[in-house]
N, C-alpha and C. Protein backbone atom coordinates (compact mmCIF):
# COMPACT_ATOMS: atom_id res chain seq x y z
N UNK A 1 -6.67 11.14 -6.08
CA UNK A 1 -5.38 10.89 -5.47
C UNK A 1 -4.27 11.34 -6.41
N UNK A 2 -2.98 11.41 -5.75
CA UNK A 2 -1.72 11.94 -6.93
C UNK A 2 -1.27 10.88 -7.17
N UNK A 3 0.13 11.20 -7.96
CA UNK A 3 0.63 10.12 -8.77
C UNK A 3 1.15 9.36 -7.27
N UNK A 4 1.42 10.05 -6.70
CA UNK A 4 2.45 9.47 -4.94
C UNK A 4 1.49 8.71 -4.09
N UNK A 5 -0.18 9.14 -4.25
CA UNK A 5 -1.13 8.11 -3.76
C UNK A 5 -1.66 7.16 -4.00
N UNK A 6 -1.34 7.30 -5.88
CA UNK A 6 -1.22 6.05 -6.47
C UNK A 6 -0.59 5.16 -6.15
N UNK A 7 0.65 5.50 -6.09
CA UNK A 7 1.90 4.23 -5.76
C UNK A 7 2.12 3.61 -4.49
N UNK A 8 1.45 4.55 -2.99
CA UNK A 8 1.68 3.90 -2.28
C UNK A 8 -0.06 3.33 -2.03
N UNK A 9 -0.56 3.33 -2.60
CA UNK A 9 -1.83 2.58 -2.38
C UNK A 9 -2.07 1.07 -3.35
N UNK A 10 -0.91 1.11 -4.64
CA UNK A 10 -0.86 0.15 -5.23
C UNK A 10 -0.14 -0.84 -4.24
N UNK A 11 1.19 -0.20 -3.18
CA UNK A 11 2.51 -1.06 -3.25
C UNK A 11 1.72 -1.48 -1.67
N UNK A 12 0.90 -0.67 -1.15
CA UNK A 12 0.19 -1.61 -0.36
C UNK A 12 -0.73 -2.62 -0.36
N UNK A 13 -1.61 -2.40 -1.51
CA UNK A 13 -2.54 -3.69 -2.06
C UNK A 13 -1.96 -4.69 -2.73
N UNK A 14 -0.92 -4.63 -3.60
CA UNK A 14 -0.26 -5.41 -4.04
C UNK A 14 0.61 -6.23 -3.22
N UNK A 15 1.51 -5.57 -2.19
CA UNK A 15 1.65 -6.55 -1.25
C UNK A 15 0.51 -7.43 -0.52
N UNK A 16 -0.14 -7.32 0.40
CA UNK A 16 -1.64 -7.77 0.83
C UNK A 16 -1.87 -8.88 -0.01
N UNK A 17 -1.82 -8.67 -1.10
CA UNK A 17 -2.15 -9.54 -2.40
C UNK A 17 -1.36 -10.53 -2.91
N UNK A 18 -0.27 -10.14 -2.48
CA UNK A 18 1.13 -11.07 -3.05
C UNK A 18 1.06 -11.99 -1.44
N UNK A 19 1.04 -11.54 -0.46
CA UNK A 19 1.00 -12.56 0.74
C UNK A 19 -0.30 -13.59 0.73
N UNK A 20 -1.80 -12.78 0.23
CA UNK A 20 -2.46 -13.98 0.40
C UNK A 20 -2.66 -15.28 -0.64
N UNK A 21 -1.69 -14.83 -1.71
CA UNK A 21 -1.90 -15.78 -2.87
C UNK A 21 -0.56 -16.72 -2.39
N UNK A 22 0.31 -16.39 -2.54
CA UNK A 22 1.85 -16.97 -2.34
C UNK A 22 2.49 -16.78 -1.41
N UNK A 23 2.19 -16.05 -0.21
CA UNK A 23 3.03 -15.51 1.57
C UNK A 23 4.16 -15.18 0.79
N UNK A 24 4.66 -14.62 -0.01
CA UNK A 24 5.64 -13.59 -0.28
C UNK A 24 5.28 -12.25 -0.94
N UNK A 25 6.24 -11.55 -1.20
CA UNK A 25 6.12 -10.54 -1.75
C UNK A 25 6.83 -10.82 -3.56
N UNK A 26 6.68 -10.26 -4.27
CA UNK A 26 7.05 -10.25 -5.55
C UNK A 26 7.62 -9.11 -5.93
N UNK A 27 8.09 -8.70 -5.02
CA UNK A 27 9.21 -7.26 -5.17
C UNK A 27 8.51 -6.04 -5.06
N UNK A 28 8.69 -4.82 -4.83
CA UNK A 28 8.43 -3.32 -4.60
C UNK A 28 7.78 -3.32 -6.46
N UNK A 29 8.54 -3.07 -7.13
CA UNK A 29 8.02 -2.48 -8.64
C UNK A 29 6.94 -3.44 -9.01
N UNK A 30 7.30 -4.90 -9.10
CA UNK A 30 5.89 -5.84 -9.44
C UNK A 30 4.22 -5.67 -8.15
N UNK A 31 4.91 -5.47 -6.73
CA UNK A 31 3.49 -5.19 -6.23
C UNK A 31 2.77 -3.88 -6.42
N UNK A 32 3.49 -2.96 -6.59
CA UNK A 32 3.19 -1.36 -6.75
C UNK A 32 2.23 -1.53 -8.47
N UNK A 33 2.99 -2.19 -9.36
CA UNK A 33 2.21 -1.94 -10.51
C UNK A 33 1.18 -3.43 -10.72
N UNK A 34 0.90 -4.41 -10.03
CA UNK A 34 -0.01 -5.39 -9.58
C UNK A 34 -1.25 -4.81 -8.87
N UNK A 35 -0.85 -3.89 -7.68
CA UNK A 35 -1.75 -3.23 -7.21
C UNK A 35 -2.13 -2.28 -7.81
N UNK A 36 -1.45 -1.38 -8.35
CA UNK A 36 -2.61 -0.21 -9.18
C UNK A 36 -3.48 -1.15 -10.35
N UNK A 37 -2.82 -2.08 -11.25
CA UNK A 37 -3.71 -3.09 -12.07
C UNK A 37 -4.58 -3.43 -11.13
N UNK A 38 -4.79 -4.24 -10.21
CA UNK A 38 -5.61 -4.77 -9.16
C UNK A 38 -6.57 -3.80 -8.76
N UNK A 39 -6.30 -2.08 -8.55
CA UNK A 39 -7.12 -1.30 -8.27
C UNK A 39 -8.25 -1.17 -9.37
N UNK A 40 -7.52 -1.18 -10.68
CA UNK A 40 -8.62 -0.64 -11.46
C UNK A 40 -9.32 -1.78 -12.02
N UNK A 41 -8.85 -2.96 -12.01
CA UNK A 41 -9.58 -4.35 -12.54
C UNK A 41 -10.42 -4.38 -11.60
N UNK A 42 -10.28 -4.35 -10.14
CA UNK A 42 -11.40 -4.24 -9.20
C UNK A 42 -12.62 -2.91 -8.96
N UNK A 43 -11.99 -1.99 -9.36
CA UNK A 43 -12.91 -1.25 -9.54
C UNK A 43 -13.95 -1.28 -10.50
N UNK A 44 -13.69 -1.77 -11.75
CA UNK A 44 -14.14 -2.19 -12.62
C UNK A 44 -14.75 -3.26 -12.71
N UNK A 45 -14.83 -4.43 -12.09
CA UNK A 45 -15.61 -5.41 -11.62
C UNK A 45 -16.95 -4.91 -10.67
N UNK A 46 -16.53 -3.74 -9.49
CA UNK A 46 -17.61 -3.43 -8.90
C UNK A 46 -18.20 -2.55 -9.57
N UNK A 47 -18.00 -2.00 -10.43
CA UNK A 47 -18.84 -0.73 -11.04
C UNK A 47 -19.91 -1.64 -12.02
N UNK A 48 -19.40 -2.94 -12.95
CA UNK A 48 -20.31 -3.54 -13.34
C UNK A 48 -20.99 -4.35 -12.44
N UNK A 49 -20.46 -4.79 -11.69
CA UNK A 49 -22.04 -5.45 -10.70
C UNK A 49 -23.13 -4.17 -9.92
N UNK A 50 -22.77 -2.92 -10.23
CA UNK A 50 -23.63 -1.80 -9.78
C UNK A 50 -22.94 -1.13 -8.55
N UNK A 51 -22.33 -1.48 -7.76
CA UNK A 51 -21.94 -0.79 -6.55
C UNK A 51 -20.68 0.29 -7.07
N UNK A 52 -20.98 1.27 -5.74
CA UNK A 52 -20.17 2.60 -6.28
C UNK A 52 -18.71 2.02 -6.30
N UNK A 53 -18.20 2.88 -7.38
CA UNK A 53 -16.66 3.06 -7.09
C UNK A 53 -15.87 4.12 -6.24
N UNK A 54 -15.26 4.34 -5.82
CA UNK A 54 -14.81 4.70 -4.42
C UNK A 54 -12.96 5.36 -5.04
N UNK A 55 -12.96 6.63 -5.50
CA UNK A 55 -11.79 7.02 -6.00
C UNK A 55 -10.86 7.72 -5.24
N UNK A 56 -10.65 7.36 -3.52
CA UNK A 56 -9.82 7.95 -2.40
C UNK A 56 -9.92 6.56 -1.77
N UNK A 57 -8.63 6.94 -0.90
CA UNK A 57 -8.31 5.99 0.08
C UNK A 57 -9.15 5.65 1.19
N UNK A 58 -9.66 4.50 0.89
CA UNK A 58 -10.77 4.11 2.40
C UNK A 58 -10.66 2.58 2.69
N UNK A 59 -10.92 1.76 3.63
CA UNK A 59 -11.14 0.83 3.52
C UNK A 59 -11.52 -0.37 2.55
N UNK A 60 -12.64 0.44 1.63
CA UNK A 60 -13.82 0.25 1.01
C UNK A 60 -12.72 0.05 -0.17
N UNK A 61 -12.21 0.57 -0.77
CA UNK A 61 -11.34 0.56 -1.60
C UNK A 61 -10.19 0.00 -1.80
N UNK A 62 -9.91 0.23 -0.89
CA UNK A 62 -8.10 -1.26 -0.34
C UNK A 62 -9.47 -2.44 -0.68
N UNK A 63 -10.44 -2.68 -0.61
CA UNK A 63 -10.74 -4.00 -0.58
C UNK A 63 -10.89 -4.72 -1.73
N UNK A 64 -12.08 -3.59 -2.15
CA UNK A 64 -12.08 -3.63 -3.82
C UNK A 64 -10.37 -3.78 -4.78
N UNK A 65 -9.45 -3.13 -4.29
CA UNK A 65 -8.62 -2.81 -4.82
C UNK A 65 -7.86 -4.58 -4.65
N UNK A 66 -7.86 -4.77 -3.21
CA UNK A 66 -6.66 -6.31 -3.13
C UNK A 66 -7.86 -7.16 -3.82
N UNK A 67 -8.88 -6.90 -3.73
CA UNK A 67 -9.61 -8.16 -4.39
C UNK A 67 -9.08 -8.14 -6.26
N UNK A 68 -8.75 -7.30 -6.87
CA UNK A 68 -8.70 -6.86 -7.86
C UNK A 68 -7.23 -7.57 -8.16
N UNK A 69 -6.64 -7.04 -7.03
CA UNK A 69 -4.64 -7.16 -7.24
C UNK A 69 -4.98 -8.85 -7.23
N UNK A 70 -5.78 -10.01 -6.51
CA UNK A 70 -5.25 -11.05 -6.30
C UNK A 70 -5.50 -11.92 -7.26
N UNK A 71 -7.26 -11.03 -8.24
CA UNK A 71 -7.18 -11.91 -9.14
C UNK A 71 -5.92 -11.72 -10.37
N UNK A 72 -5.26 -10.29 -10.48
CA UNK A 72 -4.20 -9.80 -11.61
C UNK A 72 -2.82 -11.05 -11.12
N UNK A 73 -3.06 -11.32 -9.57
CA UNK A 73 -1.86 -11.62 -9.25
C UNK A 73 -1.90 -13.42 -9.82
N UNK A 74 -3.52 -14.13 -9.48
CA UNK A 74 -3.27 -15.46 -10.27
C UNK A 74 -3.30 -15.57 -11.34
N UNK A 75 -3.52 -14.55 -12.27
CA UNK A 75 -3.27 -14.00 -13.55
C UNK A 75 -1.64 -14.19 -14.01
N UNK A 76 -1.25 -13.38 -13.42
CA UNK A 76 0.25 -13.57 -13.47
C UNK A 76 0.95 -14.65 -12.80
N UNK A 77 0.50 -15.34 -12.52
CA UNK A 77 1.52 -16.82 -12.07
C UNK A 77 1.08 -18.07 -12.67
N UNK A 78 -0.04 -18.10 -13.64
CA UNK A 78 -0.42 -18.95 -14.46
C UNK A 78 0.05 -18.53 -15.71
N UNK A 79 0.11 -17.35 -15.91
CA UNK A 79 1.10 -16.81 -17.37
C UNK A 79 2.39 -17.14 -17.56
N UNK A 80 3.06 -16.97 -15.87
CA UNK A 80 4.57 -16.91 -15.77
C UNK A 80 4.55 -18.45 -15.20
N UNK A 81 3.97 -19.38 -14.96
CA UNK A 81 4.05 -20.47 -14.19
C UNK A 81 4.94 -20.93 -13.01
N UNK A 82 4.01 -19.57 -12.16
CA UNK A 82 4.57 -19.65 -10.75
C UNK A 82 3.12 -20.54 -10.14
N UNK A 83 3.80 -20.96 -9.02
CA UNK A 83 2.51 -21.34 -8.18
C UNK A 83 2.38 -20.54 -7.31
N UNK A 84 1.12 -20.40 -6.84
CA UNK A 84 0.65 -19.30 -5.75
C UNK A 84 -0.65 -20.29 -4.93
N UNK A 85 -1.43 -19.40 -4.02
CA UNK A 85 -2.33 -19.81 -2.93
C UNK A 85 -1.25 -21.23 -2.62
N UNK A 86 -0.29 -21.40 -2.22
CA UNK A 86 0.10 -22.79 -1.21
C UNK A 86 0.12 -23.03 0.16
């Protein structure tokens, strides 16, 4: 993907991610760079449990990817002491 499929594949997982932890959003720049973190922490989680990693836009990947963004995202609200999942 380019740098432009990066960003809109972060600022879509990262949103996704920001609604199912907290039903808001956490702004354009924090979900865009939540979700690319989220992409590769999740990718990286599935590559060590053995299953392929998936480096284009598919389903398969938004999933891996928000699963990735939501754990970066309770990551970041226990650092910053926000509450989230309410």
């Amino acid at each position: 993907m380019s740098i432009i499929g990066w960003l809109f594949f972060g600022l879509i997982t990262g949103f996704i991610a920001s609604k199912i932890v907290n039903r808001r959003g956490e702004g354009c720049f924090i979900d865009i760079a939540l979700g690319v973190v989220g992409a590769l922490l999740g990718g990286a989680i599935f590559a060590f449990l053995g299953h392929p990693v998936l480096f284009h836009f598919s389903l398969g990947s938004m999933l891996v990817a928000i699963i990735g963004a939501i754990i970066v995202l309770l990551v970041w609200h226990a650092a910053t002491g926000r509450r989230g999942l309410k």
